[in-house]
N, C-alpha and C. Protein backbone atom coordinates (compact mmCIF):
# COMPACT_ATOMS: atom_id res chain seq x y z
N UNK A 1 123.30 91.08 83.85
CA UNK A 1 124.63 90.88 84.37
C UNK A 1 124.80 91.75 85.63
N UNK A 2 125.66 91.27 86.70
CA UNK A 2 125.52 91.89 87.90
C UNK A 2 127.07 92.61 87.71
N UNK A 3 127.59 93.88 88.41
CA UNK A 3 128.22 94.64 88.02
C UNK A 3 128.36 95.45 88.69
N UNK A 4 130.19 95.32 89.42
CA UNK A 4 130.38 96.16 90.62
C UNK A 4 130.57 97.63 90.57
N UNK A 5 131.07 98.75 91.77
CA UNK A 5 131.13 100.15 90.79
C UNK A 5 131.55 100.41 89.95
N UNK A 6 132.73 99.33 89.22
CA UNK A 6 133.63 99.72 88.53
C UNK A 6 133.61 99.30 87.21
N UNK A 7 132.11 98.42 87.05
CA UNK A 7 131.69 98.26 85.94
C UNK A 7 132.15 96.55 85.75
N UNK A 8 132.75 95.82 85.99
CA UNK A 8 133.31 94.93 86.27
C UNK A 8 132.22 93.55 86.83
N UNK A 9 132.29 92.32 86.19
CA UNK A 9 131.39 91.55 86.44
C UNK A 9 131.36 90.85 87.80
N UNK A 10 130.25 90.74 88.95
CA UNK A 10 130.74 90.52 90.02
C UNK A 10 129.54 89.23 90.40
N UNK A 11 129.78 88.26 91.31
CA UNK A 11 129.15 87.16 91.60
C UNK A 11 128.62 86.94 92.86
N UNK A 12 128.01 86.48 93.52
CA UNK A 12 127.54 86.11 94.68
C UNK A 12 128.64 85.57 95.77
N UNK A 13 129.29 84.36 94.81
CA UNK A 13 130.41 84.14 95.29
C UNK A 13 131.94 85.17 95.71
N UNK A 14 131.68 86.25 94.85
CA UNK A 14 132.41 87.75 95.19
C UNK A 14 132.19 88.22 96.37
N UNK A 15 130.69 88.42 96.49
CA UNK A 15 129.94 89.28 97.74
C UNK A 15 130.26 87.98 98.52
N UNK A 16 130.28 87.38 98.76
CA UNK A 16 130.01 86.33 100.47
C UNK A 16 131.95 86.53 100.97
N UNK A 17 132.86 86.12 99.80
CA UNK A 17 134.53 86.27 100.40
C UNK A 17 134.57 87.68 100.82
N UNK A 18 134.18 88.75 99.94
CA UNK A 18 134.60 89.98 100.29
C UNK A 18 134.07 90.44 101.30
N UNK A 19 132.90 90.22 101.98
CA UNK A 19 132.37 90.40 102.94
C UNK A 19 132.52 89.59 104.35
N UNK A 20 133.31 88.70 104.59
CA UNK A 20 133.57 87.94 105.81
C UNK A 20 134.86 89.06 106.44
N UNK A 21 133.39 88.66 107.75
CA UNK A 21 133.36 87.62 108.48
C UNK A 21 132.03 88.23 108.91
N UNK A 22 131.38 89.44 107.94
CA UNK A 22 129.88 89.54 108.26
C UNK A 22 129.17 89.25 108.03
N UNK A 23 127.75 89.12 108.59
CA UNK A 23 127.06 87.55 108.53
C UNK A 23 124.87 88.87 108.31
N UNK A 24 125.03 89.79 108.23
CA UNK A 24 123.99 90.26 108.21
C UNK A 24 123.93 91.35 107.30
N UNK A 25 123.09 91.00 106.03
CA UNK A 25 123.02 91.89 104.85
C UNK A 25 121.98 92.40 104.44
N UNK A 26 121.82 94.08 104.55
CA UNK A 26 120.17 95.01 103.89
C UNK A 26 120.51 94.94 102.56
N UNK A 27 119.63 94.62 101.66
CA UNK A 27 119.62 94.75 100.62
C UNK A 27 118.60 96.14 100.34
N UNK A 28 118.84 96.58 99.16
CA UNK A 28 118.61 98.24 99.08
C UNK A 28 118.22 98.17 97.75
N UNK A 29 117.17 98.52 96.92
CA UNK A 29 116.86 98.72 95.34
C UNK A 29 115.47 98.84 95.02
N UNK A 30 114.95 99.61 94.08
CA UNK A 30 113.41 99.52 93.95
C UNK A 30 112.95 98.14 93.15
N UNK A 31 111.52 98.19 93.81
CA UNK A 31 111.05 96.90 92.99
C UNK A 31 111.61 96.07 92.12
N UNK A 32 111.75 95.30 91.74
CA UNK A 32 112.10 94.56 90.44
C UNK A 32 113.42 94.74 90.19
N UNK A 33 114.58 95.22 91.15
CA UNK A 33 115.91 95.35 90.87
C UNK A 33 116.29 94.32 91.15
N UNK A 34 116.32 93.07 91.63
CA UNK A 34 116.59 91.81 91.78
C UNK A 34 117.53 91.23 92.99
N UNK A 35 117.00 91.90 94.17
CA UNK A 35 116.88 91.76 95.24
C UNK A 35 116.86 90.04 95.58
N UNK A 36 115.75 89.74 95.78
CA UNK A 36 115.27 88.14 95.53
C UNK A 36 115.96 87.14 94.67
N UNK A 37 116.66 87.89 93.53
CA UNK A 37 116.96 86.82 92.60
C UNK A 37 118.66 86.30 93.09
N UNK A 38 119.46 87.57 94.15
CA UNK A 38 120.55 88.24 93.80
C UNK A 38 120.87 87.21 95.71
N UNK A 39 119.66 87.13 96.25
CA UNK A 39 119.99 86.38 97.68
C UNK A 39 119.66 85.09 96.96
N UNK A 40 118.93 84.48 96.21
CA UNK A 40 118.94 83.24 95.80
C UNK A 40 120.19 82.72 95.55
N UNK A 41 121.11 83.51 94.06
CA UNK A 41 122.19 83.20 93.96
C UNK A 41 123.28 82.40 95.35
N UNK A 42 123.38 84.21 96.57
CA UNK A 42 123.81 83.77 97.55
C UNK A 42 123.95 82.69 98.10
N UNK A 43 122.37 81.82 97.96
CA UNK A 43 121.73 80.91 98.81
C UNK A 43 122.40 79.67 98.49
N UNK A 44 122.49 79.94 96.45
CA UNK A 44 122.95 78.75 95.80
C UNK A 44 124.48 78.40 96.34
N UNK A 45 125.10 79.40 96.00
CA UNK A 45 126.93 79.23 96.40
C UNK A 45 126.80 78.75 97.79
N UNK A 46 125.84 78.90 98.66
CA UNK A 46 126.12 78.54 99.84
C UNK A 46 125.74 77.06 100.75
N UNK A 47 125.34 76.45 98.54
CA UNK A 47 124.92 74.80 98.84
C UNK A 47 123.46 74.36 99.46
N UNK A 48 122.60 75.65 99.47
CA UNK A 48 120.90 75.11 100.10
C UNK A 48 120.35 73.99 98.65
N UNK A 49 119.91 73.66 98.89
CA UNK A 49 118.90 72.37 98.30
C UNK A 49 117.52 73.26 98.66
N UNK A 50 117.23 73.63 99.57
CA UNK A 50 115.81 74.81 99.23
C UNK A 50 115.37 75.70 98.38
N UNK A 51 113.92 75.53 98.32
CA UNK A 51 113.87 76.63 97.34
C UNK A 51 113.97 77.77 97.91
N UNK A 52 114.03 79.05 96.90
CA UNK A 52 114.61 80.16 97.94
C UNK A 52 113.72 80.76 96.97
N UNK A 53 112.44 81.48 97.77
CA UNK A 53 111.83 82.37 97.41
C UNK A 53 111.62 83.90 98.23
N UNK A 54 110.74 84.58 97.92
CA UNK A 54 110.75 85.72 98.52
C UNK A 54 109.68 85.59 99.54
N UNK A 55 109.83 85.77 100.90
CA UNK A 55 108.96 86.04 102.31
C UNK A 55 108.25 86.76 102.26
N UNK A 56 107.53 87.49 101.52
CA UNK A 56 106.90 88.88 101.81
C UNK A 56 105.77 88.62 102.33
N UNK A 57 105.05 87.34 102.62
CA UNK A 57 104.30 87.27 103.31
C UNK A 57 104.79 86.31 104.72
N UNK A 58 105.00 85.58 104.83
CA UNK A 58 105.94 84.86 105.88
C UNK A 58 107.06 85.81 106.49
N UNK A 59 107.36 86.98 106.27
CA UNK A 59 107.87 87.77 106.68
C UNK A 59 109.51 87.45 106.77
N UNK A 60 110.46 86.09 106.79
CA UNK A 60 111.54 85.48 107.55
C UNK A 60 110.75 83.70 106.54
N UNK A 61 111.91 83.68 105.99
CA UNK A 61 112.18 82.02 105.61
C UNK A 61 113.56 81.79 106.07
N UNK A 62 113.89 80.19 106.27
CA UNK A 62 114.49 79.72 107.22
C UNK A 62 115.45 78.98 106.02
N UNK A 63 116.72 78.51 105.18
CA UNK A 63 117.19 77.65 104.51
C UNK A 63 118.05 77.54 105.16
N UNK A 64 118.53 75.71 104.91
CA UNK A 64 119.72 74.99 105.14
C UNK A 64 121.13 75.09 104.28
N UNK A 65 122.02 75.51 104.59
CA UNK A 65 122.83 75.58 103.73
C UNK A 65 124.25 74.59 104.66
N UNK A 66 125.33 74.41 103.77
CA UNK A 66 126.11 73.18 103.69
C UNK A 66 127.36 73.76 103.98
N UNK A 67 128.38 73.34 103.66
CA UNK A 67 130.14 73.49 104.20
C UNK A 67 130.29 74.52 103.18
N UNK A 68 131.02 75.15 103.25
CA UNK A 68 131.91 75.50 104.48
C UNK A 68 130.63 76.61 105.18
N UNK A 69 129.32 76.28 104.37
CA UNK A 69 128.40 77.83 105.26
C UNK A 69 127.79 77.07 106.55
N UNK A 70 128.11 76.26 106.91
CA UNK A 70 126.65 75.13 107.64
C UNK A 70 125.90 76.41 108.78
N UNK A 71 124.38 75.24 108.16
CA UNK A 71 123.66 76.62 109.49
C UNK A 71 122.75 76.65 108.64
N UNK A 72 122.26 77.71 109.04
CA UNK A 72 120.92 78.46 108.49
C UNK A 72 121.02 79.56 108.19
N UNK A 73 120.14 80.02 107.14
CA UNK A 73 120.10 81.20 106.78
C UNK A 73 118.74 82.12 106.72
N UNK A 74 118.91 83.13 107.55
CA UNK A 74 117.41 84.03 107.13
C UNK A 74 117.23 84.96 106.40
N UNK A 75 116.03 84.56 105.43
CA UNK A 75 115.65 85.59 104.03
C UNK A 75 114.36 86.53 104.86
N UNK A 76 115.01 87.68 104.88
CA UNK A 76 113.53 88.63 105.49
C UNK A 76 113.28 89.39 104.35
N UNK A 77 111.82 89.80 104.17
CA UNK A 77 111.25 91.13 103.33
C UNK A 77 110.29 91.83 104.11
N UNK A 78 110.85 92.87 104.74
CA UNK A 78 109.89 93.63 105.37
C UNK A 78 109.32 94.87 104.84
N UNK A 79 108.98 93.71 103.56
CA UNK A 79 108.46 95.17 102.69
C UNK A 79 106.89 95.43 103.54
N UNK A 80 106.31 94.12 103.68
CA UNK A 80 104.50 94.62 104.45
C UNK A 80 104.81 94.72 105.99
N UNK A 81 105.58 95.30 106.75
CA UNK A 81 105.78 95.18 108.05
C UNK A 81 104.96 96.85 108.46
N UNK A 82 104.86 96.98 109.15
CA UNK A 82 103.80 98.39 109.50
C UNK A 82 104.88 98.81 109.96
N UNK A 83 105.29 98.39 111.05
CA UNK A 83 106.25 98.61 111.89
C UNK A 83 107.29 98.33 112.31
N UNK A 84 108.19 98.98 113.22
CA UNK A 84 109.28 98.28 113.95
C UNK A 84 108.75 97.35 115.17
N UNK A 85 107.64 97.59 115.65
CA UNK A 85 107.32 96.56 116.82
C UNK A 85 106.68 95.24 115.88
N UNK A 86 106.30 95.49 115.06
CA UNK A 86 105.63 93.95 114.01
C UNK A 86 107.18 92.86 114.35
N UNK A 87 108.40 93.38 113.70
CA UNK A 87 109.64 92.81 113.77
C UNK A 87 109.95 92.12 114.73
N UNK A 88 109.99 93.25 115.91
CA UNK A 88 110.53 93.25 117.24
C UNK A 88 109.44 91.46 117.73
N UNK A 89 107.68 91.74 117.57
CA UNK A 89 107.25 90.72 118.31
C UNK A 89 107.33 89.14 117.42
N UNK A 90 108.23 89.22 116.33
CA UNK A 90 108.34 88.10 115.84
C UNK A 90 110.01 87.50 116.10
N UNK A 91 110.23 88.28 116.94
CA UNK A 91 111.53 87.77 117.42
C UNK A 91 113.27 88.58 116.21
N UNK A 92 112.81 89.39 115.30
CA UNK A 92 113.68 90.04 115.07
C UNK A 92 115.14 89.99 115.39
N UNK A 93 115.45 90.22 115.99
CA UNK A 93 116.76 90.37 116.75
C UNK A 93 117.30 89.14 117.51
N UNK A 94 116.34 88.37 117.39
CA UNK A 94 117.10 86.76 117.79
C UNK A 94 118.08 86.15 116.71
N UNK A 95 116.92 86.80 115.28
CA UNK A 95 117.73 86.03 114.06
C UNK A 95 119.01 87.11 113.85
N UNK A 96 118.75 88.33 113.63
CA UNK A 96 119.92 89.21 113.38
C UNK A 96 121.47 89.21 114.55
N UNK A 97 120.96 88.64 115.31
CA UNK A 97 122.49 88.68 116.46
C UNK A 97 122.69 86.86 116.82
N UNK A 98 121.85 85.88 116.13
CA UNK A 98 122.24 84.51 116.11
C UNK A 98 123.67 83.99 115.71
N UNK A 99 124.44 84.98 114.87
CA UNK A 99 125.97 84.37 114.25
C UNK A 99 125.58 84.06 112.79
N UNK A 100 124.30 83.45 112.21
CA UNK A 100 123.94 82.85 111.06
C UNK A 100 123.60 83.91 109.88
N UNK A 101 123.44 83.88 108.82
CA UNK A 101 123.87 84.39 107.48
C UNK A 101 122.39 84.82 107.66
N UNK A 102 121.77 86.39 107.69
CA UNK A 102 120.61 87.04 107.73
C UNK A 102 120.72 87.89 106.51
N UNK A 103 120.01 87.83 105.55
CA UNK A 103 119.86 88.68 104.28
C UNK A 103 118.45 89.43 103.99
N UNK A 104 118.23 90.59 104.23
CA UNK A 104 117.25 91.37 104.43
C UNK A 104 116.43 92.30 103.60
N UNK A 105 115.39 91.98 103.07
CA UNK A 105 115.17 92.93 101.59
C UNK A 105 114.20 94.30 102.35
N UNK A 106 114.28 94.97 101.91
CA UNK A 106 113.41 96.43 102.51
C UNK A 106 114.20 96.62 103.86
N UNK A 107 114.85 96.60 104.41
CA UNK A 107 115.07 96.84 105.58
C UNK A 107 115.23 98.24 106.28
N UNK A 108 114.89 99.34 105.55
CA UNK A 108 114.31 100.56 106.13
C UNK A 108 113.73 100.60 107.56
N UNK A 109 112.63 99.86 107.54
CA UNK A 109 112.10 100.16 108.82
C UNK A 109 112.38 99.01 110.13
N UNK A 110 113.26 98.40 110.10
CA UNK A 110 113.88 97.58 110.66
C UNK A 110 115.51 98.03 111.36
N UNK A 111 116.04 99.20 110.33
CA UNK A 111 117.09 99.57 110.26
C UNK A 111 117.97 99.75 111.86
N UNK A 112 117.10 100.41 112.95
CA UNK A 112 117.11 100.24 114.32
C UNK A 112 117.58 98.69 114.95
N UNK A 113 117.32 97.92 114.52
CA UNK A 113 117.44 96.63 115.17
C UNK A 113 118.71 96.28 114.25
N UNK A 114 119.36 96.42 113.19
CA UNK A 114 120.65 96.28 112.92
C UNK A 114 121.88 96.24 113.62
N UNK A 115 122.86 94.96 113.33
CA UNK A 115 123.61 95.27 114.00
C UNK A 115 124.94 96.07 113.19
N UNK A 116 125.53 96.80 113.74
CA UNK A 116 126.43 98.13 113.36
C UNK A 116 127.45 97.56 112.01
N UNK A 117 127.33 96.19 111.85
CA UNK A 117 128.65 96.04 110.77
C UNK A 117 127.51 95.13 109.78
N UNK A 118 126.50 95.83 109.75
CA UNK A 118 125.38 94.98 108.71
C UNK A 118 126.20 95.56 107.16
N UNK A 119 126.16 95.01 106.61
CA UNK A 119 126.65 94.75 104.98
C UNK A 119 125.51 95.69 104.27
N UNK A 120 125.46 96.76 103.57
CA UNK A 120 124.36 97.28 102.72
C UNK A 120 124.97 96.99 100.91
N UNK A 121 123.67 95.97 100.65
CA UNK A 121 124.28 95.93 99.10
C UNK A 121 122.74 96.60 98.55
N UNK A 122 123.35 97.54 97.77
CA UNK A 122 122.49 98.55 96.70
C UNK A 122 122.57 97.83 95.51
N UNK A 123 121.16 97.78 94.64
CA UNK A 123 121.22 97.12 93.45
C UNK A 123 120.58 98.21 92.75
N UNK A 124 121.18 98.80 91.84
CA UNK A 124 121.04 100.19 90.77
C UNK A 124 120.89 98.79 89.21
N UNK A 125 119.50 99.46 88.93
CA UNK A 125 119.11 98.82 87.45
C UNK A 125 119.65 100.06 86.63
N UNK A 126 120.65 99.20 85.99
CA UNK A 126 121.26 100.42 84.72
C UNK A 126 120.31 100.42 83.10
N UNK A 127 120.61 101.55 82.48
CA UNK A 127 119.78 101.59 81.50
C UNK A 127 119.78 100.16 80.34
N UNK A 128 121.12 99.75 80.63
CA UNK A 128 121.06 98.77 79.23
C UNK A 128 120.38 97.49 79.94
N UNK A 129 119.85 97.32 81.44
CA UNK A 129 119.19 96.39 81.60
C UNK A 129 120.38 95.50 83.19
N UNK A 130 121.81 95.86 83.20
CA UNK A 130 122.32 95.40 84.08
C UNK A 130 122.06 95.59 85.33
N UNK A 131 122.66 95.02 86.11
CA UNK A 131 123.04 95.83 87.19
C UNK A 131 123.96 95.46 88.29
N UNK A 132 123.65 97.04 88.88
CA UNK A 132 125.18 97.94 89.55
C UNK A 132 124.65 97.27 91.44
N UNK A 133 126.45 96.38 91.51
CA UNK A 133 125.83 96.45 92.90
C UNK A 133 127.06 97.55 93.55
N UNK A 134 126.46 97.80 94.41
CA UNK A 134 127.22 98.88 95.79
C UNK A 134 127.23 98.08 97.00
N UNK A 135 128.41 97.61 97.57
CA UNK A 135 128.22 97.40 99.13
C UNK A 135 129.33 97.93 99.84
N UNK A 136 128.37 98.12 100.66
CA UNK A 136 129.20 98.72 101.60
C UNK A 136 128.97 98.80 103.35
C-alpha cells in the first residue's frame, strides 16, 4: 500500500493533481522500493496503452498517453549512466525542458540538468512491507 507522511493511503492519481502544473519528477528510494512500479501506475492514470517498463538499459523510454495528459511521456533510469556528460550527449535536457511529463528514477547524477521546480518523490519501504511516499 502506498502511503503519504501522514500515514494515509495515497494514489498516483493523488501525486499527478497535487503536483500540477509540474511536469518533471526524481524519484528517490533504494532498490526494490518501487520506483518502476509507482511511475507505471502514473503512466496508467494517464491512459498509455504501453507497456511501461524500466529503461535501465535504453536509458529514456518514450509512452503515449491520452486526455486530459496528451503527449508523451519520459521514463529515465540513470541508474548505469557514468556520467553527467553520458545524459547531456543523449540529449538530456531536450526531454527535461520539452513541457511533457519526465519521470526520473536515480536521478542523482543528472541532478545538475534539473529544472528548479522538479517534483522529488521519496519512496521509504516501511517495516510492515508499505510504503511511505514524500514529495516534495
Amino acid at each position: 500500500m502506498l502511503l503519504n507522511e501522514q500515514g494515509e493511503p495515497v494514489s498516483a492519481l493523488d501525486i499527478l493533481r497535487q503536483s500540477e502544473p509540474h511536469r518533471v519528477f526524481a524519484f528517490e528510494g533504494q532498490m526494490g522500493a518501487g520506483k518502476t512500479t509507482f511511475i507505471k501506475q502514473l503512466c496508467q492514470e494517464m491512459g498509455t496503452d504501453d507497456v511501461v517498463n524500466s529503461p535501465t538499459f535504453a536509458i529514456v523510454n518514450v509512452y503515449d498517453v491520452k486526455q486530459p495528459y496528451r503527449g508523451e511521456v519520459y521514463h529515465f533510469d540513470c541508474y548505469r549512466l557514468k556520467d553527467i556528460r553520458e545524459a547531456m550527449d543523449f540529449g538530456a535536457e531536450e526531454y527535461l525542458y520539452s513541457g511533457n511529463y519526465c519521470f526520473i528514477e536515480w536521478p542523482a547524477l543528472i541532478e545538475p540538468l534539473l529544472p528548479d521546480d522538479t517534483v522529488y518523490v521519496r519512496i521509504t519501504v516501511q517495516p510492515d512491507g508499505d510504503r511511505m511516499l514524500t514529495v516534495g
